[in-house]
Protein backbone atom coordinates (compact mmCIF):
# COMPACT_ATOMS: atom_id res chain seq x y z
CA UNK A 1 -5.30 10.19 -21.16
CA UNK A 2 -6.77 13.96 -21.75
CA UNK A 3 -4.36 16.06 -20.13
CA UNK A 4 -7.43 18.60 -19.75
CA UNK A 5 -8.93 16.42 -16.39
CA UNK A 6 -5.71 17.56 -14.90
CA UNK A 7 -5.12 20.57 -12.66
CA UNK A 8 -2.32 21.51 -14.90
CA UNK A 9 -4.71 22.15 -17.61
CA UNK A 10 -7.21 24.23 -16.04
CA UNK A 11 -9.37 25.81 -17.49
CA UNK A 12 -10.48 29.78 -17.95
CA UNK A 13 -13.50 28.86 -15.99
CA UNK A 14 -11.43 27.95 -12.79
CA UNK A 15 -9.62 31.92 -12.81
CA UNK A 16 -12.98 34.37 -12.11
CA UNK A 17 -13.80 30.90 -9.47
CA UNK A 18 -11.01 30.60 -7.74
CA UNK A 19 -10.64 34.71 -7.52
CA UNK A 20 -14.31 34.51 -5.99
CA UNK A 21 -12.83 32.44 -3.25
CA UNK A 22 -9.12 33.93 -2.97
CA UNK A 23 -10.95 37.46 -2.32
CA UNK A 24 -13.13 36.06 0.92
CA UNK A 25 -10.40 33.67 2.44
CA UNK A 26 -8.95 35.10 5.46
CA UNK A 27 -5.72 34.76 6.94
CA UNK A 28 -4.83 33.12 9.95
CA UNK A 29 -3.13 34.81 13.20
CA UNK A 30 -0.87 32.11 13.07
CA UNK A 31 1.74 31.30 10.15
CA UNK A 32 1.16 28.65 7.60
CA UNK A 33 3.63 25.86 7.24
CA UNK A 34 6.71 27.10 5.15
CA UNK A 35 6.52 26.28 1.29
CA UNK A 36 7.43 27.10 -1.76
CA UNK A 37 5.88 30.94 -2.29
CA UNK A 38 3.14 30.62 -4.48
CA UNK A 39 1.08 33.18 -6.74
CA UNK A 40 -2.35 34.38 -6.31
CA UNK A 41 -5.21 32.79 -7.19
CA UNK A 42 -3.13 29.83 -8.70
CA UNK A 43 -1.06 28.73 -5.63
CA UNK A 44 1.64 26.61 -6.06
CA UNK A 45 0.29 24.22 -9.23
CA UNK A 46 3.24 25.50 -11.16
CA UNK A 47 5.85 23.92 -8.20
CA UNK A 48 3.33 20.86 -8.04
CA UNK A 49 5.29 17.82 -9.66
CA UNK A 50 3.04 16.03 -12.31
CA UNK A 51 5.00 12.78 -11.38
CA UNK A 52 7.36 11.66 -8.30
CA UNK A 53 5.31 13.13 -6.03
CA UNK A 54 7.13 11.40 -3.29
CA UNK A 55 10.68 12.33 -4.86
CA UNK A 56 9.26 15.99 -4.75
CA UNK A 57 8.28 16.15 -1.25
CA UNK A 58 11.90 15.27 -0.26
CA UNK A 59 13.65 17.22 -2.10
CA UNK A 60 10.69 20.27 -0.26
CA UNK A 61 12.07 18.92 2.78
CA UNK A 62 15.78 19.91 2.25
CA UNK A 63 14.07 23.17 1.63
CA UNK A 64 11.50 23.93 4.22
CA UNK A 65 11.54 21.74 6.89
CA UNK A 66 9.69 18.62 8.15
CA UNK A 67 6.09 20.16 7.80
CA UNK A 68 5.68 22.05 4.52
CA UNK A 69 3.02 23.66 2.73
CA UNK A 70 1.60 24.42 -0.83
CA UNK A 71 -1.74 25.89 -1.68
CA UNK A 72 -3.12 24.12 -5.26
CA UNK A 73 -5.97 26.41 -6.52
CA UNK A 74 -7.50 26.97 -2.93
CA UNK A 75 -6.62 23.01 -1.36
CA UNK A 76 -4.30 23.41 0.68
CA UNK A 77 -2.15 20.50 1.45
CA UNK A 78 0.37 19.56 4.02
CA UNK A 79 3.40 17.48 3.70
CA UNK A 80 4.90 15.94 7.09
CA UNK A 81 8.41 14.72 6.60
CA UNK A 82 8.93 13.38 9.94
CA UNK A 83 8.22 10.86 12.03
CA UNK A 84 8.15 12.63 15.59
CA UNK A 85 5.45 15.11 13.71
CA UNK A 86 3.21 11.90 11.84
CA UNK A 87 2.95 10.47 15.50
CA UNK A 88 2.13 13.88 16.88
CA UNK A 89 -0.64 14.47 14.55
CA UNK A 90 -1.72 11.29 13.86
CA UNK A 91 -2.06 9.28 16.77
CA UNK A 92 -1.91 11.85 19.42
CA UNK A 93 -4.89 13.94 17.44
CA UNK A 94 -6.02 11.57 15.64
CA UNK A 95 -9.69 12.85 16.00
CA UNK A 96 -8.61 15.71 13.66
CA UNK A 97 -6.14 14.11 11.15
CA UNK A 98 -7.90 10.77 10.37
CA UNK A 99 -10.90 11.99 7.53
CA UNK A 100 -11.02 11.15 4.29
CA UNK A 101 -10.88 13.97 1.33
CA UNK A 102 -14.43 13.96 -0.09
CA UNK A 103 -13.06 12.98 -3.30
CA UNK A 104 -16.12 13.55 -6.31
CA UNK A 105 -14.00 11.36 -7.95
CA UNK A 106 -13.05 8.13 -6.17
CA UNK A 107 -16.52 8.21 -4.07
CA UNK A 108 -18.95 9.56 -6.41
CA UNK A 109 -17.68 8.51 -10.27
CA UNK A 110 -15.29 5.91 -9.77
CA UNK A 111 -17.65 4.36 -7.16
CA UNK A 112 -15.64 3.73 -4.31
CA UNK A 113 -17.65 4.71 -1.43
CA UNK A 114 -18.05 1.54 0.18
CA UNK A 115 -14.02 0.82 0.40
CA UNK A 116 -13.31 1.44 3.84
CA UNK A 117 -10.04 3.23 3.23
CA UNK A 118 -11.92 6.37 1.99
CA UNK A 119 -14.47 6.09 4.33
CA UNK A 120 -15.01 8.85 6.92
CA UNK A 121 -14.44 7.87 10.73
CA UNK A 122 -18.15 7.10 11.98
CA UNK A 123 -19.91 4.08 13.36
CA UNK A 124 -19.41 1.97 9.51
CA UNK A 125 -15.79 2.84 9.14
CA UNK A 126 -15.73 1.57 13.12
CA UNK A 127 -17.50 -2.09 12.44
CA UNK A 128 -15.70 -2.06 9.46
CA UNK A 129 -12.61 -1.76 10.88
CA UNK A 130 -13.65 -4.43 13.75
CA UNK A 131 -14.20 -7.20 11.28
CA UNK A 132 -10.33 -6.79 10.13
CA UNK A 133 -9.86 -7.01 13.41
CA UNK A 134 -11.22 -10.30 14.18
CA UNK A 135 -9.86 -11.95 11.53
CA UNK A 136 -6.89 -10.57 10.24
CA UNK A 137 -5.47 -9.50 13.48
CA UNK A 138 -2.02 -10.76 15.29
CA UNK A 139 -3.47 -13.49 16.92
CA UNK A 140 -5.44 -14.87 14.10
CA UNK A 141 -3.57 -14.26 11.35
CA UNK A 142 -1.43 -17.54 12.47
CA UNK A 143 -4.85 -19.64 11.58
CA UNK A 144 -4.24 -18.97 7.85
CA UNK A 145 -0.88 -20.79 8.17
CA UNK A 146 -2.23 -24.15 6.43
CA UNK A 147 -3.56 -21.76 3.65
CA UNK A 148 -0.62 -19.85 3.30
CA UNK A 149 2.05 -22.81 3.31
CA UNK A 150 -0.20 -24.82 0.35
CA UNK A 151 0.10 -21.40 -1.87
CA UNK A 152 3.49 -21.17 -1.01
CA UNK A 153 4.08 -24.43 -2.40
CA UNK A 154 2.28 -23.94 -4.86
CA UNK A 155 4.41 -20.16 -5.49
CA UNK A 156 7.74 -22.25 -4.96
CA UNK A 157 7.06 -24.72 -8.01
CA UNK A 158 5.42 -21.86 -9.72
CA UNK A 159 8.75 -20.13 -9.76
CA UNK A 160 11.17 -23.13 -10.57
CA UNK A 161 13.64 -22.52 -12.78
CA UNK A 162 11.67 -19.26 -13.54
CA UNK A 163 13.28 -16.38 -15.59
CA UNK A 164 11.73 -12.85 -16.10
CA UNK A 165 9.71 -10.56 -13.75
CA UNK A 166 8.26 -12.62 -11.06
CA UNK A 167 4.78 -10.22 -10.00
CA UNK A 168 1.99 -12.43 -11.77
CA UNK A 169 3.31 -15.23 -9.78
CA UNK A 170 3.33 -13.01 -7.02
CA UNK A 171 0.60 -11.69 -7.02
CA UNK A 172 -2.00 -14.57 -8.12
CA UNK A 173 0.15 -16.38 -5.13
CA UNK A 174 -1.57 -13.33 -2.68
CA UNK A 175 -4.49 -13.24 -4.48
CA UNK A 176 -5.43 -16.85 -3.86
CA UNK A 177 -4.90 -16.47 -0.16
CA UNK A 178 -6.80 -13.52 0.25
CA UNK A 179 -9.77 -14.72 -2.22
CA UNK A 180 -9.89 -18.04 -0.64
CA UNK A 181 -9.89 -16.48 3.47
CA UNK A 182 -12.91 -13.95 2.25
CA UNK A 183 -15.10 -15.94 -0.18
CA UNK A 184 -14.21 -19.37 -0.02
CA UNK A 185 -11.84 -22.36 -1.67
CA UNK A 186 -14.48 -22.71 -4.21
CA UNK A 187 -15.23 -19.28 -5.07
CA UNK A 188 -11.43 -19.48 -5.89
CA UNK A 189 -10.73 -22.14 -7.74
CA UNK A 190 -13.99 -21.66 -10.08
CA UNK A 191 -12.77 -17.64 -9.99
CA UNK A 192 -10.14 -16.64 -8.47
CA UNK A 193 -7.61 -15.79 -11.86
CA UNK A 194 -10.36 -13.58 -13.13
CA UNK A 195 -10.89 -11.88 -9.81
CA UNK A 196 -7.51 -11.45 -9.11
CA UNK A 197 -7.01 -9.59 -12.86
CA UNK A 198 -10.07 -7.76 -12.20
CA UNK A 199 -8.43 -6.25 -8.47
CA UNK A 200 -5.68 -5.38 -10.03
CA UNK A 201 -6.36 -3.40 -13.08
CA UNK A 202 -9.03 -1.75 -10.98
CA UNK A 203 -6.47 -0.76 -8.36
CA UNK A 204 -4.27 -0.26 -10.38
CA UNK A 205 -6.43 2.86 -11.95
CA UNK A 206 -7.36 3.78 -8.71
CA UNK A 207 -4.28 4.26 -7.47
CA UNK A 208 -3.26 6.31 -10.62
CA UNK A 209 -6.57 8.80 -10.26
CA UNK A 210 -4.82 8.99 -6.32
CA UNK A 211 -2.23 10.49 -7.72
CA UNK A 212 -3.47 12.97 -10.28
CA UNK A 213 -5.50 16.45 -9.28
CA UNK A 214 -8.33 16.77 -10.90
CA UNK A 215 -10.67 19.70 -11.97
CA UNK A 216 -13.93 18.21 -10.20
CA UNK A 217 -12.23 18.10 -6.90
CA UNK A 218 -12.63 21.90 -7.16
CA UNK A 219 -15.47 22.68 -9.61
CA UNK A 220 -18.08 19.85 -8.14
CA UNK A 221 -20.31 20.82 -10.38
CA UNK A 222 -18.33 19.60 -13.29
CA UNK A 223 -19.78 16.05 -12.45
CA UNK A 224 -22.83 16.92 -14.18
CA UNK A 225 -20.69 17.75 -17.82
CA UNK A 226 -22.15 14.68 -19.81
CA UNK A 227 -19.24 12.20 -20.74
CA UNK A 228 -19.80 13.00 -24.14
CA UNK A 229 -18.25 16.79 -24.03
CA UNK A 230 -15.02 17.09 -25.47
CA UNK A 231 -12.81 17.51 -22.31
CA UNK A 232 -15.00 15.17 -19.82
CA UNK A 233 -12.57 12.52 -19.67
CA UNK A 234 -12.90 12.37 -16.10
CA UNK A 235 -16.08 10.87 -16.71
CA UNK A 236 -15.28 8.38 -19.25
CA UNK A 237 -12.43 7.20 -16.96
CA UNK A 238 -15.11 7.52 -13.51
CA UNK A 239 -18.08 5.41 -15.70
CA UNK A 240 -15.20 2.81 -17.05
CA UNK A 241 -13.68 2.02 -13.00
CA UNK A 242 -17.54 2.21 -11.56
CA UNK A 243 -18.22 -0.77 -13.60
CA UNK A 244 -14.59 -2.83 -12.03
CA UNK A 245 -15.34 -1.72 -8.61
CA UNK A 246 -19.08 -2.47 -8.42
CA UNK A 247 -18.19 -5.53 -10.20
CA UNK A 248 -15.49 -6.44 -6.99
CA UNK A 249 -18.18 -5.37 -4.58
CA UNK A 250 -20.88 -7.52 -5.58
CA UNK A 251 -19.98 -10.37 -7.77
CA UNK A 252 -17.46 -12.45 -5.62
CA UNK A 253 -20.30 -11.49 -2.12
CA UNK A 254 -23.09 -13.30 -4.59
CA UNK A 255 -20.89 -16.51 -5.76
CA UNK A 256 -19.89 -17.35 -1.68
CA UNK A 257 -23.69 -16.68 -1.15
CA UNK A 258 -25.11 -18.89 -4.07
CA UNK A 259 -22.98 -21.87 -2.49
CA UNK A 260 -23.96 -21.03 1.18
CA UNK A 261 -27.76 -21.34 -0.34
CA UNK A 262 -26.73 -24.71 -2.12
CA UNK A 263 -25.78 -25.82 1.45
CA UNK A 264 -21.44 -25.49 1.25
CA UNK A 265 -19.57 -25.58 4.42
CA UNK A 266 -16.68 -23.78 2.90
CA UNK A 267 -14.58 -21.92 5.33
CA UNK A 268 -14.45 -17.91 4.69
CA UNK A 269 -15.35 -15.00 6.39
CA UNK A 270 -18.18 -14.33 4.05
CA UNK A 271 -20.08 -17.30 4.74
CA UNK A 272 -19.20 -16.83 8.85
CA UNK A 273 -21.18 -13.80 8.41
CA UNK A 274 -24.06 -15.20 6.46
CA UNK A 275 -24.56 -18.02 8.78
CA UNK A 276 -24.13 -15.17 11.78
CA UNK A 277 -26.84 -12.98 9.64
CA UNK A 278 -25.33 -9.96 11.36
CA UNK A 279 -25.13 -7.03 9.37
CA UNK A 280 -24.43 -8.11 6.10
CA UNK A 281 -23.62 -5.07 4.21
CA UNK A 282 -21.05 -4.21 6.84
CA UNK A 283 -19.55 -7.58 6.04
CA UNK A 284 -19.40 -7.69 2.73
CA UNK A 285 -18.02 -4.24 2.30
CA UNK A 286 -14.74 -5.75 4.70
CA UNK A 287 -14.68 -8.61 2.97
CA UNK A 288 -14.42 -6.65 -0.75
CA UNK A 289 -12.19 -4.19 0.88
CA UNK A 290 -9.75 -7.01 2.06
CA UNK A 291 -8.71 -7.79 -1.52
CA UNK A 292 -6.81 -4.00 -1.22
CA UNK A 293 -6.02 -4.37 1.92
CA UNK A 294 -4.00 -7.69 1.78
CA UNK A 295 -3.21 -8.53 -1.70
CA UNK A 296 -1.30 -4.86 -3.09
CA UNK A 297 0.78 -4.59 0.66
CA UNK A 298 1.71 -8.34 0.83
CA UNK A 299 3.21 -8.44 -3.26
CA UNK A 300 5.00 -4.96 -2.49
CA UNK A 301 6.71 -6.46 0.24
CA UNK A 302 7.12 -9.61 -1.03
CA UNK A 303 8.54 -8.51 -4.53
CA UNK A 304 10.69 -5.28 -2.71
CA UNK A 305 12.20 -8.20 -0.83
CA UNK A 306 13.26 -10.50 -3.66
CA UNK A 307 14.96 -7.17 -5.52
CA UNK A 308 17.02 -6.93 -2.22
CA UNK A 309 18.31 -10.36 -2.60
CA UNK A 310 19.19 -10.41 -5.93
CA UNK A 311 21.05 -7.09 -5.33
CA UNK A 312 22.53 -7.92 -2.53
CA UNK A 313 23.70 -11.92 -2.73
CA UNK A 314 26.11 -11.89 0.26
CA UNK A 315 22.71 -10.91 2.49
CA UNK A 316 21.22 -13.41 0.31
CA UNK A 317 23.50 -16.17 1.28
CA UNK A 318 23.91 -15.51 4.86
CA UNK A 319 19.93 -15.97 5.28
CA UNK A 320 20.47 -19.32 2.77
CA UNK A 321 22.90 -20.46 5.32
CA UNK A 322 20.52 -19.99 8.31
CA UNK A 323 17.44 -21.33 7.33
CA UNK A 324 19.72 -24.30 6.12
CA UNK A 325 21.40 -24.95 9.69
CA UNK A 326 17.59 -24.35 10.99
CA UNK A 327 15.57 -26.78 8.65
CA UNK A 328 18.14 -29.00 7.95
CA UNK A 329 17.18 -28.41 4.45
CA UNK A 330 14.20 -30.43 4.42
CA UNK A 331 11.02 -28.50 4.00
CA UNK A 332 9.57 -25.01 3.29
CA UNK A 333 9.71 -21.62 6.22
CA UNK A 334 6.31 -20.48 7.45
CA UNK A 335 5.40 -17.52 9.43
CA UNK A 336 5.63 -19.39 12.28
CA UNK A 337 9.44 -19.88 12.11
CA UNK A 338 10.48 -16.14 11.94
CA UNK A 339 11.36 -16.01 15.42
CA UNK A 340 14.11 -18.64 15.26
CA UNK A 341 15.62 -16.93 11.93
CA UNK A 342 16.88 -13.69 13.46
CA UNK A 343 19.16 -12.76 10.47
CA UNK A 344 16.25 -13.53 8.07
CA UNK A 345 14.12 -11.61 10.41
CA UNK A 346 16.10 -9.05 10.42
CA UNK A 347 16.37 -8.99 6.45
CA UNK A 348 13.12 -8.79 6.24
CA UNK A 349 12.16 -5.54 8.18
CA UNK A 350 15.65 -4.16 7.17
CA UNK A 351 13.55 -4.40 2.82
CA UNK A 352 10.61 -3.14 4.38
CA UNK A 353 12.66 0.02 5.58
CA UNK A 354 14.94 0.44 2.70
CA UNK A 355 12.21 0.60 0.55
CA UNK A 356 8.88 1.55 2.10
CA UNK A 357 6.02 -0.71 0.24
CA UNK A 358 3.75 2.49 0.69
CA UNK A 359 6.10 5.61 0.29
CA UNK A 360 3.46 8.36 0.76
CA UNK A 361 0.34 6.20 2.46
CA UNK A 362 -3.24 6.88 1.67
CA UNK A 363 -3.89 11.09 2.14
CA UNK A 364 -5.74 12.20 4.74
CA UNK A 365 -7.44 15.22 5.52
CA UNK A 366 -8.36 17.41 8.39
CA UNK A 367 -11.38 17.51 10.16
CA UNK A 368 -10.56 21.04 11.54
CA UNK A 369 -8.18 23.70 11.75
CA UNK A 370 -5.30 23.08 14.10
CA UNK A 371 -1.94 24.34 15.41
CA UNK A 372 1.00 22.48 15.53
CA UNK A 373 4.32 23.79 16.91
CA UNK A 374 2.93 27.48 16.36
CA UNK A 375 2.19 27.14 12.74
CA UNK A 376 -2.00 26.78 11.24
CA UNK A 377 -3.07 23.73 9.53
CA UNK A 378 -6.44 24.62 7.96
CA UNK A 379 -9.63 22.22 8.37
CA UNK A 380 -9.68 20.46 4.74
CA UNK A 381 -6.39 19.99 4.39
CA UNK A 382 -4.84 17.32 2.52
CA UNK A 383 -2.21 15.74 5.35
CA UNK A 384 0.46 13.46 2.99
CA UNK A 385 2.48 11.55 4.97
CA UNK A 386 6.04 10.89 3.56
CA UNK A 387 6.79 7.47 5.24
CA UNK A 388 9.87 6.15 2.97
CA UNK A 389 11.82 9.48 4.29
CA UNK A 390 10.90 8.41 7.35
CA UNK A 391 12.29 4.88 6.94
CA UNK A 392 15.40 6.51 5.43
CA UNK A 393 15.86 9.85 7.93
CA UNK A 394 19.40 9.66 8.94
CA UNK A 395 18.55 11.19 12.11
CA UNK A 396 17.18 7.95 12.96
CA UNK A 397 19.30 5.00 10.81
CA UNK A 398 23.00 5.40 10.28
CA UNK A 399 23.82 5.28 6.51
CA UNK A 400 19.76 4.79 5.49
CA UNK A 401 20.72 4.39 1.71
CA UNK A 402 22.42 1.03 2.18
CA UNK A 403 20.82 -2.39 3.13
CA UNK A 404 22.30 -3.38 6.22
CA UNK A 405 20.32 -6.20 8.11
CA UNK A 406 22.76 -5.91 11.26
CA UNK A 407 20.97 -2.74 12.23
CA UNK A 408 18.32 -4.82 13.61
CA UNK A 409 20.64 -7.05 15.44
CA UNK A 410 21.75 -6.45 19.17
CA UNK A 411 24.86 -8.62 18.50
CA UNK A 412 26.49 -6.12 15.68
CA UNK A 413 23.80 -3.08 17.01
CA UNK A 414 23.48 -2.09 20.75
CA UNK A 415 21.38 0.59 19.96
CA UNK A 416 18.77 -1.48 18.33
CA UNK A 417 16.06 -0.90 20.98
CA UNK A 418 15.91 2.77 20.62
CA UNK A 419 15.02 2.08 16.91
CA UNK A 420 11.46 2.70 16.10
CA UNK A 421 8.79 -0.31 15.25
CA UNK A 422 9.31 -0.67 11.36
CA UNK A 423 5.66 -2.19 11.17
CA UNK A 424 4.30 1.47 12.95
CA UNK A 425 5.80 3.35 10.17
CA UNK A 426 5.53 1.33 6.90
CA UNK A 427 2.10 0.49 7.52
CA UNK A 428 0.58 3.92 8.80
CA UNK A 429 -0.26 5.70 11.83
CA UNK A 430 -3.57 5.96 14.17
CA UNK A 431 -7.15 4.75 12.96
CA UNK A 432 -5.57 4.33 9.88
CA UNK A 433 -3.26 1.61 10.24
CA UNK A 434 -3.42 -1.00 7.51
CA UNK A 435 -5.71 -3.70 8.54
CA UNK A 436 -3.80 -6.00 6.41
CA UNK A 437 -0.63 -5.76 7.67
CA UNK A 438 -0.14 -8.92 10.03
CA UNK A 439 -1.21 -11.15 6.94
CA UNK A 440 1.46 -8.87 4.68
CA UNK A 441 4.08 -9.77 6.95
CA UNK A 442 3.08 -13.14 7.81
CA UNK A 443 2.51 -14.60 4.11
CA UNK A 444 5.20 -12.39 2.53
CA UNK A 445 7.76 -13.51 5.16
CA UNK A 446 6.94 -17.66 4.64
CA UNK A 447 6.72 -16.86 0.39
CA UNK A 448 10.49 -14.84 0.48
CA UNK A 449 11.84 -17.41 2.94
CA UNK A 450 10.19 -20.12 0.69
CA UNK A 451 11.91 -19.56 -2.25
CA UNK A 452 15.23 -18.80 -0.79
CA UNK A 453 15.55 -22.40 0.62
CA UNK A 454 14.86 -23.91 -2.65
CA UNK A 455 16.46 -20.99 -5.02
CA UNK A 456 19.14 -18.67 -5.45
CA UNK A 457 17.58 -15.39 -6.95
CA UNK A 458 20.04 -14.02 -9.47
CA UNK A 459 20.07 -11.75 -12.71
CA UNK A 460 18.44 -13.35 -15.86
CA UNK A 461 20.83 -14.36 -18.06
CA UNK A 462 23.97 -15.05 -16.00
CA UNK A 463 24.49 -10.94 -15.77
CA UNK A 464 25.94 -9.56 -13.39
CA UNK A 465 24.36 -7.89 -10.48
CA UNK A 466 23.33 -4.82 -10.74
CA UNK A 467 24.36 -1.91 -8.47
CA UNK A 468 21.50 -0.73 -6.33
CA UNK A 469 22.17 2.39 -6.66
CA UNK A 470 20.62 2.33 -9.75
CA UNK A 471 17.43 0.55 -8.54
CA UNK A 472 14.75 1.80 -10.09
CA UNK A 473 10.99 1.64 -8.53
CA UNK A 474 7.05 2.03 -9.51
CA UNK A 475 6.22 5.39 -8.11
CA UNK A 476 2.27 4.97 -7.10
CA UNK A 477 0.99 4.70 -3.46
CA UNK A 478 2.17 1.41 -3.62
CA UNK A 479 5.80 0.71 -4.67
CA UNK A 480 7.53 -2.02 -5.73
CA UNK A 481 10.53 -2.62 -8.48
CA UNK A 482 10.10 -1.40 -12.33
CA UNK A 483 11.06 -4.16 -14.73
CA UNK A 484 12.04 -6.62 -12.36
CA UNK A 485 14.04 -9.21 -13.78
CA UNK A 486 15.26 -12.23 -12.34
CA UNK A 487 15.90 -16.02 -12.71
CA UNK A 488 15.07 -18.65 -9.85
CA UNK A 489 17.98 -21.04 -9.84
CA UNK A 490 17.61 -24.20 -8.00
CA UNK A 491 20.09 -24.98 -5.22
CA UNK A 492 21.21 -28.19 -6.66
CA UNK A 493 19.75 -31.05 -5.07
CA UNK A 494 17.87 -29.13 -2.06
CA UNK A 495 15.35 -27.58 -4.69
CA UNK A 496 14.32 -30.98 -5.83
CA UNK A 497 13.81 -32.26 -2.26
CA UNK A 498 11.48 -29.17 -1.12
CA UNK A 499 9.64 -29.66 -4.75
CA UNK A 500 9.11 -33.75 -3.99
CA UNK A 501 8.23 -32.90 -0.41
């Protein structure tokens, strides 16, 4: 893509601009942050990383402290490195540190305004949120089950004697579940592979523009440069994801409505709503928005999980061995069953916190100025929140590098109860919680444990495990393993069993 939509690149319009506005700025009584020291007019865009943000921030941390602060071109943005501080900020004030930056780019060009995650707090972002919380919080989530064990099944013969990178699998496995609880079975089966490919490559680009700075976000007027002007690549690559996301919005909404019309009884959320008539462009904006909310957090876990087993097969075994002695070997693991698997239990939060699914969360941005510990945080600031140092501070978890399940357990860990809840961390903080994160945990937990009683998850090729040290991840908002490899072997006769059954 054309370097030249990138901060990096900017151009000699942004210097007499950006003066303008470095001139009439005035400094707080209070002391910024500490950062890296930037220069005038620029800021710090020559410290910024153009990649590993998250790996960046870290290594800032060593350096400054666990609140840091860097100035790009006149944004200012703030970097919390702790969680004592995230809580602080952003569920003790949340009023100031839940907004949205007013992003030209995702809202205006990409046409993203009606996903709730960039939304504003207000009275939509409110009933938006409500709707999640009807039917995809912890008490309903466990309705789904039926839905989640037949795609599991489905997942578990998907996968049989599989070799290679398991996330299509993965993720069409999500996908389905998610498709199929907002729109319908139907809507599903007639389009659920193309919907699926759709969310992802559209998220997928998203998520990438997330992580870029971009001219426009300081210039707003260069929204107006035709798409034709050498340069304008922001609005070739704005016009190309408006057509994906308006395509997510409306298309799937109009399918689960043409069958409601035709008279179908299918079971979703959408058609709940239509039958309700309440508000129905609240309700199909949280039905669209779903897709993101479940599908990306639930393979991230789910596929960060499987990487831990296959790099760690004595783990690996030991939850084999318990699900065995629980089942008796004769059928799949469901959500429900997590409580009587307390080593599998606590495998699974131990993956989640070894590597966090969402290593930097979604940005936020301050509705005013504040002060925090007797240093300014400006109104407009972009707040990043570095959650997997948080999951990995060894002020908080002995050795965080290494997998170690028995940190979760009282027996080998008396100490366990002063941990902190992995789910409060991993998943965000405040008003801003992912609304998906009971159906992550619920559907990735009953997929991993799946597979594990009908497979061992090895190396391709009869190789030998790697060391995870090496372990090498996709560094976007959402994380998960880079060129994932791995072969599904069956564990001798118990695979068939689980398949027939």
């Amino acid at each position: 893509m054309d370097s030249s939509t990138i901060v990096y690149s900017a151009t000699a319009l942004a210097v007499p601009v950006a003066l303008a506005l470095w001139s009439i700025s005035t400094k707080p009584s209070q002391p910024y942050p500490p950062g890296p020291k930037g220069y005038p007019i620029i800021g710090n865009i020559l410290d910024f990383p153009k990649d590993g943000w998250q790996r960046a921030f870290t290594a800032w941390q060593k350096d400054y402290g666990d609140i840091v602060y860097v100035n790009l071109m006149g944004t200012p943005f703030i970097i919390i490195n702790s969680l004592k501080i995230a809580e602080d900020l952003c569920n003790k004030r949340a009023a100031i540190y839940s907004n949205r930056q007013k992003s030209i780019m995702m809202k205006e060009l990409m046409g993203w305004g009606w996903n709730v995650g960039l939304m504003q707090p207000g009275p939509e972002h409110s009933a938006i949120r409500k709707i999640f919380r009807q039917n995809l919080g912890p008490l309903n989530v466990p309705v789904y089950d039926p839905l989640v064990m037949k795609e599991t099944e489905r997942l578990v013969k998907t996968l049989h004697k599989f070799e290679g990178d398991p996330f299509e699998a993965v993720v069409h496995a999500v996908g389905s579940v998610v498709i199929t609880l907002g729109y319908g079975e139907s809507v599903n089966k007639a389009h659920g592979a193309e919907l699926t490919e759709l969310n992802h490559k559209a998220l997928d680009l998203a998520i990438w523009v997330m992580t870029r700075l971009w001219l426009v976000e300081i210039f707003p007027s260069m929204r107006y440069i035709p798409a034709w002007v050498p340069g304008a690549t922001f609005k070739r690559i704005g016009a190309r994801a408006e057509g994906m996301s308006q395509r997510i919005y409306h298309w799937p909404w109009e399918e689960a409505r043409l069958r409601y019309e035709q008279g179908s009884d299918d079971p979703c959320i959408a058609l709940e709503h239509m039958k309700l008539g309440e508000e129905l462009g609240t309700a199909k904006k949280a039905v669209a928005v779903m897709y993101g909310a479940g599908v990306d957090t639930t393979t991230a876990v789910t596929l960060n999980f499987l990487y831990a087993m296959m790099l760690h097969p004595q783990a690996q075994k030991k939850i084999q061995a318990e699900i065995d002695q629980f089942t008796g070997g004769d059928r799949l693991l469901s959500g429900a069953d997590r409580s009587d698997l307390p080593y599998a239990d606590a495998a699974w939060k131990e993956s989640i916190r070894w590597h966090a699914p969402v290593p930097l969360g979604t940005p936020r941005c301050t509705s005013q100025s504040d002060v925090y510990d007797g240093m300014y945080i400006p109104k407009d600031a972009m707040l990043w929140l570095n959650v997997a140092l948080m999951l990995r501070d060894p002020r908080t978890f002995e050795s965080p590098e290494v997998f170690q399940p028995e940190r979760w357990l009282e027996s080998h860990n008396p100490l366990v109860s002063e941990l902190p809840d992995i789910q409060n961390i991993a998943f965000g903080f405040g008003t801003r919680i992912c609304p998906g994160r009971y159906l992550a945990e619920r559907a990735g937990f009953a997929f991993t444990m799946s597979l594990l009683a009908a497979y061992d998850i090895v190396p391709t090729g009869g190789a030998p495990v790697p060391d995870w040290r090496d372990a090498v991840w996709v560094e976007n908002l959402d994380s998960r393993p880079l060129d994932f490899k791995c072969a599904f072997v069956p564990r001798s006769h118990l695979a068939a069993h689980l398949l027939e059954h």
